[in-house]
N, C-alpha and C. Protein backbone atom coordinates (compact mmCIF):
# COMPACT_ATOMS: atom_id res chain seq x y z
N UNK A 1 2.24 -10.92 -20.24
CA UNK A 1 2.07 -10.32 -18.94
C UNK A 1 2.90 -9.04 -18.87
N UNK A 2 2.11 -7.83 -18.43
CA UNK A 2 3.10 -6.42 -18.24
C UNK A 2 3.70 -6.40 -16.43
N UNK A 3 4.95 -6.19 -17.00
CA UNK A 3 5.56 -5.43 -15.35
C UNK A 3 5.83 -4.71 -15.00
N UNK A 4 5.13 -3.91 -13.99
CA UNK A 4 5.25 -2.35 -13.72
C UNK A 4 6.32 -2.53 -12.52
N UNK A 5 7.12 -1.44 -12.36
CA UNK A 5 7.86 -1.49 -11.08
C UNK A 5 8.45 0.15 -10.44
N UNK A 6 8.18 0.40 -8.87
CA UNK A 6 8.01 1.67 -8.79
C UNK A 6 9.31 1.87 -7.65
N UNK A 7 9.63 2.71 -7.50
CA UNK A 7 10.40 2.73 -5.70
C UNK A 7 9.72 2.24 -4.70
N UNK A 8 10.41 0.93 -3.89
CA UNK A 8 9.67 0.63 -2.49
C UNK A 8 9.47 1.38 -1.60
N UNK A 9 8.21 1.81 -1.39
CA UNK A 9 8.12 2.60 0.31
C UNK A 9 6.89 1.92 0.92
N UNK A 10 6.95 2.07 2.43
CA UNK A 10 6.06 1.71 2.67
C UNK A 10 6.12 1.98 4.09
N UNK A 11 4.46 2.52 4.78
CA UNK A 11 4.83 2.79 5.78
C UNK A 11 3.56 2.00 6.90
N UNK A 12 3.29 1.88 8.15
CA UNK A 12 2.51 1.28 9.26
C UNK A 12 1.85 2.17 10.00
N UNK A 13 0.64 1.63 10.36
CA UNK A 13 0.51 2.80 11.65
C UNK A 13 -0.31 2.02 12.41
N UNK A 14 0.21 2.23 13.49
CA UNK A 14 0.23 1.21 14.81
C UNK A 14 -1.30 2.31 15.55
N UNK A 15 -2.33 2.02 15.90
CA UNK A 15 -3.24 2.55 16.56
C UNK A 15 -4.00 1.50 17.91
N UNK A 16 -3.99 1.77 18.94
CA UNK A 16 -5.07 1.35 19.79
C UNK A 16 -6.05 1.62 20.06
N UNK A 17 -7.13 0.67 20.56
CA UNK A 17 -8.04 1.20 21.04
C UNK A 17 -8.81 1.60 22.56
N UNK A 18 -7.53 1.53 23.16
CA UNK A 18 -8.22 1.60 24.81
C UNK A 18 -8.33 2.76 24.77
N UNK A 19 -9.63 2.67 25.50
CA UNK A 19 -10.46 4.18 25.71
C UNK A 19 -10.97 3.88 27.17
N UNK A 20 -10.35 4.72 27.65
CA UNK A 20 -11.45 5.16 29.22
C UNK A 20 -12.08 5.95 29.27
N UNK A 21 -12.44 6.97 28.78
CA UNK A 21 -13.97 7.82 28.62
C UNK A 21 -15.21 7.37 28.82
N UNK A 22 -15.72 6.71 28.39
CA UNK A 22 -16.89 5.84 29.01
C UNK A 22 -16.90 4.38 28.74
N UNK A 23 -17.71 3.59 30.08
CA UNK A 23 -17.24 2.68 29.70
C UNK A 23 -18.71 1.65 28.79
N UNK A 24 -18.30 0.50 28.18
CA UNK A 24 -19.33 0.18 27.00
C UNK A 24 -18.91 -1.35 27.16
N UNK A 25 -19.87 -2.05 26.53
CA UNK A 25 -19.09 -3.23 26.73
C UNK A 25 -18.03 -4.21 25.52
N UNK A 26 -17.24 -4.67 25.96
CA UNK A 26 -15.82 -4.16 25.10
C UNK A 26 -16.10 -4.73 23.83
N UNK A 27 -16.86 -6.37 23.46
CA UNK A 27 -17.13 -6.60 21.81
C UNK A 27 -17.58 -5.97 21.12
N UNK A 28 -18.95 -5.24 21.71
CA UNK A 28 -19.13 -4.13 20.85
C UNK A 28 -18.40 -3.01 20.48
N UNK A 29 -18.07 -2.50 21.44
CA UNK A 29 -17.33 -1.55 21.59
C UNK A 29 -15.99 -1.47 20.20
N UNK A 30 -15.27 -2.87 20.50
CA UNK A 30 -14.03 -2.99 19.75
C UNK A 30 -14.54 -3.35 18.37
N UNK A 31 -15.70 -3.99 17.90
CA UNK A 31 -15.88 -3.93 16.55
C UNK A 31 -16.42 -2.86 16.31
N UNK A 32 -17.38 -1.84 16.94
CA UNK A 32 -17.47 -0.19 16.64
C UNK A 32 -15.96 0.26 16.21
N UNK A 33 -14.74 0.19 17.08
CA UNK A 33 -13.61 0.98 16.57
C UNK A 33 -12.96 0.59 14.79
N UNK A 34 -13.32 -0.84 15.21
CA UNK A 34 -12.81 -1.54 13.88
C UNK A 34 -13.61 -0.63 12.32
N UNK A 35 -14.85 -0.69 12.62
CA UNK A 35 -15.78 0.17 11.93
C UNK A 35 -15.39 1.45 11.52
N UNK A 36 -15.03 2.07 12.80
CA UNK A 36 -14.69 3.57 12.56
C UNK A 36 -13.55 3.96 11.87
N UNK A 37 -12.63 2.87 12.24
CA UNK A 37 -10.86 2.75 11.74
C UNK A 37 -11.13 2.81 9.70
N UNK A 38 -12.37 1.64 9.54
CA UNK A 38 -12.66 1.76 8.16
C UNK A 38 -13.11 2.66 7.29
N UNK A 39 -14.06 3.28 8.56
CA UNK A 39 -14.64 4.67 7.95
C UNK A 39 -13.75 5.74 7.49
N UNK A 40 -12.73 5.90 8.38
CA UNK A 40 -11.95 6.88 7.93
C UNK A 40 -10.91 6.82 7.41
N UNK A 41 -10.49 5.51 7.08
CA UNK A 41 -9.56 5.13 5.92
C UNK A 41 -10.46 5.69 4.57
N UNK A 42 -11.40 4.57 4.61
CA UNK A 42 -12.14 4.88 3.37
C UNK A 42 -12.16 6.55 2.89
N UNK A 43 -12.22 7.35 3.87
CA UNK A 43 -12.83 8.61 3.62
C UNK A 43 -11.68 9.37 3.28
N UNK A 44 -10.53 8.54 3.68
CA UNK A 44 -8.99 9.34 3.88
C UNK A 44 -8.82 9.07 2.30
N UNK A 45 -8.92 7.43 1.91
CA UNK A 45 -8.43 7.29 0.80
C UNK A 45 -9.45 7.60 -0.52
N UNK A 46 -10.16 8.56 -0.37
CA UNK A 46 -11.67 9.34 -1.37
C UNK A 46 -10.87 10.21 -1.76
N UNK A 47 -10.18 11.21 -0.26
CA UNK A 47 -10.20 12.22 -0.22
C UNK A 47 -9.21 12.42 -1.20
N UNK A 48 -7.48 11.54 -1.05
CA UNK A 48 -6.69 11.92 -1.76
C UNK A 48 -6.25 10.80 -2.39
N UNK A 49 -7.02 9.60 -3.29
CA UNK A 49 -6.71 8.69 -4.37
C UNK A 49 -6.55 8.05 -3.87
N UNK A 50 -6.17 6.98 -2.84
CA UNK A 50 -4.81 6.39 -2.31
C UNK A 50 -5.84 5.04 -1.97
N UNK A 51 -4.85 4.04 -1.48
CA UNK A 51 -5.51 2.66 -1.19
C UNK A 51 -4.69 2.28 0.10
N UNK A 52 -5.50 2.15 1.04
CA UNK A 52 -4.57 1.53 2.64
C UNK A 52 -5.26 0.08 2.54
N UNK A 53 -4.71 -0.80 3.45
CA UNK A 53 -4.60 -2.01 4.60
C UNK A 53 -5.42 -1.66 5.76
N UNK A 54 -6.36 -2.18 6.24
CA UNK A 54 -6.75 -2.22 7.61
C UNK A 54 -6.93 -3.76 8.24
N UNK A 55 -5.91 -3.81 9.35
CA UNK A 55 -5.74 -5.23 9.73
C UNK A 55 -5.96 -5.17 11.35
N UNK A 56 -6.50 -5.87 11.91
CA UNK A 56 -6.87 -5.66 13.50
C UNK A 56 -5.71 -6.55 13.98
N UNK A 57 -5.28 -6.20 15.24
CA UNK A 57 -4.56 -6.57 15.75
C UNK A 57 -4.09 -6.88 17.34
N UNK A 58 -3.39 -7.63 18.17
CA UNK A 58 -3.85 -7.01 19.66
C UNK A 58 -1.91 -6.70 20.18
N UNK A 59 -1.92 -5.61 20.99
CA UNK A 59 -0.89 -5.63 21.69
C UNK A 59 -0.85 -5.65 22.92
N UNK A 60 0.20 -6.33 22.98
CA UNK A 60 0.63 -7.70 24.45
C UNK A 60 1.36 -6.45 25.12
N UNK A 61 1.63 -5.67 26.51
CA UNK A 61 2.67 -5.27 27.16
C UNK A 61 2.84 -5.53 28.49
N UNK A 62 3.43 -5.44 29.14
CA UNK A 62 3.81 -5.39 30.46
C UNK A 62 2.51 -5.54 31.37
N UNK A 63 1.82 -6.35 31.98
CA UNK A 63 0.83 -6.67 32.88
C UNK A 63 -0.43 -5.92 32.08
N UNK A 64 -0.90 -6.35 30.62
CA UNK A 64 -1.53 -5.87 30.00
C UNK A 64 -1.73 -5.95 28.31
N UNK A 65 -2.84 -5.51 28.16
CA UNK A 65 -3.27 -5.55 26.47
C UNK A 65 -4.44 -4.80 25.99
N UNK A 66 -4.07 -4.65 24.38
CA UNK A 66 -4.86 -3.83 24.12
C UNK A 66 -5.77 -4.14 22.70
N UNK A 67 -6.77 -4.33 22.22
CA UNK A 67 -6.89 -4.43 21.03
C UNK A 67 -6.47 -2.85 20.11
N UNK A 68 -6.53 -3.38 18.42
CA UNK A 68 -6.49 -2.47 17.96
C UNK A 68 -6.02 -2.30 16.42
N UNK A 69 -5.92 -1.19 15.22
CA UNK A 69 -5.36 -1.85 14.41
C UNK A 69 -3.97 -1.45 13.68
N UNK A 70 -3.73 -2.43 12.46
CA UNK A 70 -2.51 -1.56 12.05
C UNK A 70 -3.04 -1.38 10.19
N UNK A 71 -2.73 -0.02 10.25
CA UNK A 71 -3.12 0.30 8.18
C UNK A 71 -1.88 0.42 7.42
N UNK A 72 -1.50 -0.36 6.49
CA UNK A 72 -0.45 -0.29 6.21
C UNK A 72 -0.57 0.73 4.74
N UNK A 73 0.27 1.41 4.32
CA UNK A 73 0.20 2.03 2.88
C UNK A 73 1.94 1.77 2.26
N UNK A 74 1.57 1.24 1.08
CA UNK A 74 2.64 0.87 0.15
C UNK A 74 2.55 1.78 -1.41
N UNK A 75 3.83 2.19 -1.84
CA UNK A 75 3.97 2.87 -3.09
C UNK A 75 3.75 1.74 -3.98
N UNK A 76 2.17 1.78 -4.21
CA UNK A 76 1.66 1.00 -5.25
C UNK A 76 2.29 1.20 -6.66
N UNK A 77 2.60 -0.12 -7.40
CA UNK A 77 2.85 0.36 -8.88
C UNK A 77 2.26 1.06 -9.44
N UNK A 78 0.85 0.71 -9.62
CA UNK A 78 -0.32 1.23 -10.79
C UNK A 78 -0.22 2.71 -10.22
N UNK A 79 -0.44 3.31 -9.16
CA UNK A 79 -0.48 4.74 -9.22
C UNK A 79 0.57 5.37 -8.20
N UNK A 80 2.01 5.00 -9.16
CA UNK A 80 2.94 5.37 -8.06
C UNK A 80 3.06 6.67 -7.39
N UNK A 81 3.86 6.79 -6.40
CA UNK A 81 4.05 8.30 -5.64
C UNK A 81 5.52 8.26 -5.54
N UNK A 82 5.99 9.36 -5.03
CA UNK A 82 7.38 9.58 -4.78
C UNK A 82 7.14 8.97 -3.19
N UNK A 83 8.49 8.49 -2.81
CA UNK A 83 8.29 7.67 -1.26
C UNK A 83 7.69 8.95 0.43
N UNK A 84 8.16 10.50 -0.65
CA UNK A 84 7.98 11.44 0.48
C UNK A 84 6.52 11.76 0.80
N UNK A 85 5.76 11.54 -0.60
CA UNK A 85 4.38 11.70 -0.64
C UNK A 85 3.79 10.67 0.33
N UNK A 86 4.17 9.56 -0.06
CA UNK A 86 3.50 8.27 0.62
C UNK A 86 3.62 8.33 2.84
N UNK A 87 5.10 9.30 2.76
CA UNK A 87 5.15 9.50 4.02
C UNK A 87 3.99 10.60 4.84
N UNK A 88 3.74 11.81 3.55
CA UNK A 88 2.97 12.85 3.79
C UNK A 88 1.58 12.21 4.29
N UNK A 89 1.30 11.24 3.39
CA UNK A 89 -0.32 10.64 3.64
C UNK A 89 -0.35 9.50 4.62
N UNK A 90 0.63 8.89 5.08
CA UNK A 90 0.86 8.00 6.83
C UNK A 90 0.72 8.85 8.01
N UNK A 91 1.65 10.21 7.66
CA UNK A 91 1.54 11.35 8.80
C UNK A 91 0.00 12.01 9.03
N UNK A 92 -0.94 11.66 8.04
CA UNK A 92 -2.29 12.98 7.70
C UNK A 92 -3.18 11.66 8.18
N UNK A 93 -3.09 10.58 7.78
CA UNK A 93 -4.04 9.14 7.79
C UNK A 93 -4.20 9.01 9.54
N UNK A 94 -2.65 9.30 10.30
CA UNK A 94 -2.30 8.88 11.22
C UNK A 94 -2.73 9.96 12.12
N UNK A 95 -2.55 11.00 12.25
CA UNK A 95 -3.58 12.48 12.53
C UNK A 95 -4.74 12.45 12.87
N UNK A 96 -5.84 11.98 11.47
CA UNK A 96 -7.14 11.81 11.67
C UNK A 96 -7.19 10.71 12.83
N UNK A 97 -6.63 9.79 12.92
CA UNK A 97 -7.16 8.28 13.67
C UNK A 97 -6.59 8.72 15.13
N UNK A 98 -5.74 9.29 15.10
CA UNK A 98 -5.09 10.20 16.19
C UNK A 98 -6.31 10.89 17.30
N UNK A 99 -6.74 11.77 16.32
CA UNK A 99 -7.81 12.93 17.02
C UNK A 99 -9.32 12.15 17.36
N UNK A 100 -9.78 11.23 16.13
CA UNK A 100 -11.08 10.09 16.59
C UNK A 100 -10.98 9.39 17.19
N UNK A 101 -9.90 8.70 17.94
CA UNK A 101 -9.82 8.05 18.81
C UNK A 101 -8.73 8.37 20.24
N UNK A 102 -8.91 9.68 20.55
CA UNK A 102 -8.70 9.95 21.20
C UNK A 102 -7.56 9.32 22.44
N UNK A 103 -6.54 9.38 21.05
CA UNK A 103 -5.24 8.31 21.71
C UNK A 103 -4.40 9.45 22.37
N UNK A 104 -3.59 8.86 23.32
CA UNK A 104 -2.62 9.53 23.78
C UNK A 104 -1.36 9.66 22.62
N UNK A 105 -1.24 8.26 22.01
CA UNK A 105 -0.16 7.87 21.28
C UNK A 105 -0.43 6.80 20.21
N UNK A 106 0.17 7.50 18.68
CA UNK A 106 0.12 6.83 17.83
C UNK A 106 1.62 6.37 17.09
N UNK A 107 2.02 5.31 16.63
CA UNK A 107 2.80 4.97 15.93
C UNK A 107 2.70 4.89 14.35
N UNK A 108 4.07 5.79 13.68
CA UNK A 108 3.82 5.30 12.36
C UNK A 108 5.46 4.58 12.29
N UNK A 109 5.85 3.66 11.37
CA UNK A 109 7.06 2.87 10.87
C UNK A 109 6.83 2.50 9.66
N UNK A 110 8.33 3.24 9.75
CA UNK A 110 8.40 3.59 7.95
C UNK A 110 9.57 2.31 7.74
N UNK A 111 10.28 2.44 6.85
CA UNK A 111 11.73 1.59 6.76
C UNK A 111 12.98 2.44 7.18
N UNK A 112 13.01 3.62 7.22
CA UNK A 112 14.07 4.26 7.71
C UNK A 112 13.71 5.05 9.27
N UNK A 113 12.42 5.26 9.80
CA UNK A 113 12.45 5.97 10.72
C UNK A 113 10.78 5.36 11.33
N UNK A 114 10.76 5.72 12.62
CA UNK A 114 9.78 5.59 13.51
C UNK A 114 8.86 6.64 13.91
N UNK A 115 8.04 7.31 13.69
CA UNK A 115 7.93 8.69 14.35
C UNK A 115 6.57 8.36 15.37
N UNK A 116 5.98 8.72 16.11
CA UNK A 116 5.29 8.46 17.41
C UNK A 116 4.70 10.28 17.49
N UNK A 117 3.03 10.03 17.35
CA UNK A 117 2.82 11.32 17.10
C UNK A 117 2.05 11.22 18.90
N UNK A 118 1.69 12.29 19.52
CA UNK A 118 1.53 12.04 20.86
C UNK A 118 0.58 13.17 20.99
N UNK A 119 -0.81 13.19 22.30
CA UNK A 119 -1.43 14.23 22.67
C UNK A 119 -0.68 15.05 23.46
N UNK A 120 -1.16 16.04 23.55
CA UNK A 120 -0.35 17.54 23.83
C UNK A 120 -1.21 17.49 25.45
């Protein structure tokens, strides 16, 4: 058996899907986002090699909830990256899903830092 071993990084990105723009009815609706979330992973990870996580998820807050998902990306052995790269492509992954779903607010969590990218 071979063992490869690389620097741990690894980072999250927290996305929802509440949308008030029009309204639809929400099963469909929420497995459309689930769909779309895949689409553009997939298309993210064409574009520049890479392999994400897409895991659905729901968040619970204060007199409220939301569905939605989280993609995780890890510094894979087989085609390692330096940990800054891996941050470059959470920030660009997290962007796209940002602007298609027309969030106010996205979360990425890394192991050393949190960053929260937000509409203008």
């Amino acid at each position: 058996m071979k063992t490869t071993a690389t620097k741990t990084f690894w980072a999250w990105i927290y996305i929802g899907f509440k949308d008030t723009h029009f309204p639809v009815r929400w099963l469909r609706w929420y497995r459309g986002s689930m769909r779309k979330t895949r689409k553009i992973c997939q298309q993210f990870c064409n574009d520049v090699s890479y392999c994400v996580t897409v895991e659905s998820c729901t968040y619970l807050y204060f007199k409220g909830r939301e569905r939605g998902a989280r993609i995780g990306l890890i510094n894979y052995p087989r085609f390692p990256e330096l940990p800054f790269q891996t941050r470059i492509y959470a920030i660009q992954l997290a962007e796209r899903l940002h602007t298609a779903f027309k969030q106010q607010k996205v979360t990425i969590v890394m192991p050393t830092e949190t960053l929260m990218l937000e509409a203008l």
